[in-house]
C-alpha atoms as a PDB file:
ATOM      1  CA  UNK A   1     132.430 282.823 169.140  1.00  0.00           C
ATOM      2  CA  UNK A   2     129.071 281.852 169.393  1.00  0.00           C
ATOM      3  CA  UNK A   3     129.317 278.455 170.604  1.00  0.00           C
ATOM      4  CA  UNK A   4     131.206 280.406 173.637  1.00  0.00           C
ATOM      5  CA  UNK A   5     128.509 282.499 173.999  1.00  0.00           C
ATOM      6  CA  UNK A   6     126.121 280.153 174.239  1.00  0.00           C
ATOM      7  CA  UNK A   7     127.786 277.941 176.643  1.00  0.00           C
ATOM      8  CA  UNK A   8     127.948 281.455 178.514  1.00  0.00           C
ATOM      9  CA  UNK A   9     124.049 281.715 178.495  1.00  0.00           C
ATOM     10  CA  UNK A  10     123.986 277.853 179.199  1.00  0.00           C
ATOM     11  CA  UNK A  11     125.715 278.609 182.401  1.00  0.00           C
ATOM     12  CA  UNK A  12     124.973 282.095 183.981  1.00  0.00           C
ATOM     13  CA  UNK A  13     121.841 282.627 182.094  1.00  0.00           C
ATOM     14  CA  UNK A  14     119.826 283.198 184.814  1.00  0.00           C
ATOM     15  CA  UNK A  15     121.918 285.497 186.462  1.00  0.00           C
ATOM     16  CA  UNK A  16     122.511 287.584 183.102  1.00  0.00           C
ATOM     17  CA  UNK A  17     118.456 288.452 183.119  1.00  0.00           C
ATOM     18  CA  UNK A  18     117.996 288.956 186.468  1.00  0.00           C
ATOM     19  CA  UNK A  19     121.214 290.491 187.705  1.00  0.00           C
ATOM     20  CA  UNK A  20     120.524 292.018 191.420  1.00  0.00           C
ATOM     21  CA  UNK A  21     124.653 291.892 192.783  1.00  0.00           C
ATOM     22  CA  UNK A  22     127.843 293.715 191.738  1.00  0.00           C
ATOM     23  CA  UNK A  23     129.234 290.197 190.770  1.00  0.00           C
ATOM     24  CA  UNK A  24     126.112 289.458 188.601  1.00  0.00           C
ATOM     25  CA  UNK A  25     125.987 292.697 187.300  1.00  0.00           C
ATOM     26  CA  UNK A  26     129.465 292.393 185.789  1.00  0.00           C
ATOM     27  CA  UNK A  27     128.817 288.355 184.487  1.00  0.00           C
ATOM     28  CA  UNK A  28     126.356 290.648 182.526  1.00  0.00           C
ATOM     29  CA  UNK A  29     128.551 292.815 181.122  1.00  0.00           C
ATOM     30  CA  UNK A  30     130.731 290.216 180.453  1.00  0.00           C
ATOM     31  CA  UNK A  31     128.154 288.380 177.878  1.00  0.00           C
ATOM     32  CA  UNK A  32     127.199 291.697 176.569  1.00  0.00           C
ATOM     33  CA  UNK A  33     130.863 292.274 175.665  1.00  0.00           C
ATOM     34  CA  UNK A  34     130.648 288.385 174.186  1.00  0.00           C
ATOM     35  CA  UNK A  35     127.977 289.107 172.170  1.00  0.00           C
ATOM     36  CA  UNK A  36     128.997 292.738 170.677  1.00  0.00           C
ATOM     37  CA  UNK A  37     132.413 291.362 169.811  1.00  0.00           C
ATOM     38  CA  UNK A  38     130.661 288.443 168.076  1.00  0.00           C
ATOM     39  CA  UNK A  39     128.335 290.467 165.919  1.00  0.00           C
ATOM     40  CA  UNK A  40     131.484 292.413 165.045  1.00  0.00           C
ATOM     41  CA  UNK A  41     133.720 289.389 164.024  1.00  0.00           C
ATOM     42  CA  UNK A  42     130.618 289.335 161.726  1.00  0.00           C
ATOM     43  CA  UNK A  43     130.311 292.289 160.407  1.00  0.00           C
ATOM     44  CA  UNK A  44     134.177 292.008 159.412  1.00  0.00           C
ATOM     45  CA  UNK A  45     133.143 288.416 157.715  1.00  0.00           C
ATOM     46  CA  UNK A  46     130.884 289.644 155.541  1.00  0.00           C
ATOM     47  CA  UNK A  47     133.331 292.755 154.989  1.00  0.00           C
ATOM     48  CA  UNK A  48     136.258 290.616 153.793  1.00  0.00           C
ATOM     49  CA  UNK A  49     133.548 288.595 151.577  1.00  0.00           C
ATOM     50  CA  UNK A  50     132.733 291.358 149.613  1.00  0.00           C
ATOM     51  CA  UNK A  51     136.210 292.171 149.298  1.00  0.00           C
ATOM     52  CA  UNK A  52     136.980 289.235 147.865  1.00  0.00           C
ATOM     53  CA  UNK A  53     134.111 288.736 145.325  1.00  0.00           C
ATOM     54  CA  UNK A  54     135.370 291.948 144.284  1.00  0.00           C
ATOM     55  CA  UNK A  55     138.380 291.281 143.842  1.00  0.00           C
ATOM     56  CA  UNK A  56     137.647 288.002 141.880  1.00  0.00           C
ATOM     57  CA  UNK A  57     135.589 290.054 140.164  1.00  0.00           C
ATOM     58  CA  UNK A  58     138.299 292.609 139.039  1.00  0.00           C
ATOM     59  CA  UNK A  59     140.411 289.639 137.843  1.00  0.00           C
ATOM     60  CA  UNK A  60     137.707 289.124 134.927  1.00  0.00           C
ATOM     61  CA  UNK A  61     135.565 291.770 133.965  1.00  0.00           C
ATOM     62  CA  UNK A  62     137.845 295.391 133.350  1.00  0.00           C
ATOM     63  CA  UNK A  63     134.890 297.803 133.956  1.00  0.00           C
ATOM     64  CA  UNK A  64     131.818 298.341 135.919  1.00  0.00           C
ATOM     65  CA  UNK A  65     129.433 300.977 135.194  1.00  0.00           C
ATOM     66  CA  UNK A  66     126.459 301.415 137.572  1.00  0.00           C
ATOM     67  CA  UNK A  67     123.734 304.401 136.819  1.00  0.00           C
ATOM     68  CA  UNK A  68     121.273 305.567 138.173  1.00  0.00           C
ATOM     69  CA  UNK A  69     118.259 307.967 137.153  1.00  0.00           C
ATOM     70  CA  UNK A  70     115.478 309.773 138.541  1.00  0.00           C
ATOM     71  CA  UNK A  71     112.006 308.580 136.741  1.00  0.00           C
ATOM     72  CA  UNK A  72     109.073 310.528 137.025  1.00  0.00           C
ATOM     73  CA  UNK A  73     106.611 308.408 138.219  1.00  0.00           C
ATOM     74  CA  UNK A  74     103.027 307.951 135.670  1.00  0.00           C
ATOM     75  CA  UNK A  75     100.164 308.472 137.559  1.00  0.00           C
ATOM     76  CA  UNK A  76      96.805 307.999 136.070  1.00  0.00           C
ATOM     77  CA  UNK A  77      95.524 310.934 135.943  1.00  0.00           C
ATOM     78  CA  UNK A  78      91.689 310.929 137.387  1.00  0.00           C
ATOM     79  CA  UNK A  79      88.514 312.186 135.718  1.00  0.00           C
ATOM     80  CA  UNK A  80      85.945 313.360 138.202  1.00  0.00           C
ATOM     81  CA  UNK A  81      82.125 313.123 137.167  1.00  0.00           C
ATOM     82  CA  UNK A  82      80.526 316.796 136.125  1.00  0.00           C
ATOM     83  CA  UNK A  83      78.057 318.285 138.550  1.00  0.00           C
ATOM     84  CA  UNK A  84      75.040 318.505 137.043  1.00  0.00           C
END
């Protein structure tokens, strides 16, 4: 998807920045369109990855236990000097 957007850019490039007519304007939207549905295929690519280490993952190890705990954080506390 990217290689399609880039020979998009290649192309109309200089229409897509500088758009001033209707036809320009949608050539714009077009590549905008391009680009969204490419950064979705994406985000569904690293979806299904996950899914699948996980489900690798499931194959070997039975449980999973993941906790998590406030700390109170120790601070130093600071002496001031005495007025004298």
């Amino acid at each position: 998807m990217e290689l399609v957007s880039g020979f998009y850019v290649y192309h109309y490039g200089r229409l897509i920045w500088g758009a001033t007519s209707t036809k320009q304007t949608i050539q714009a939207i077009g590549y905008m369109l391009m680009s969204s549905l490419e950064e979705c295929l994406e985000m569904v690519g690293v979806v299904l990855f996950i899914y699948a280490v996980m489900s690798y993952m499931s194959s070997y190890v039975k449980e999973v236990q993941i906790r998590i705990e406030e700390e109170t954080p120790t601070v130093p506390l600071m002496k001031y000097p005495e007025k004298v």
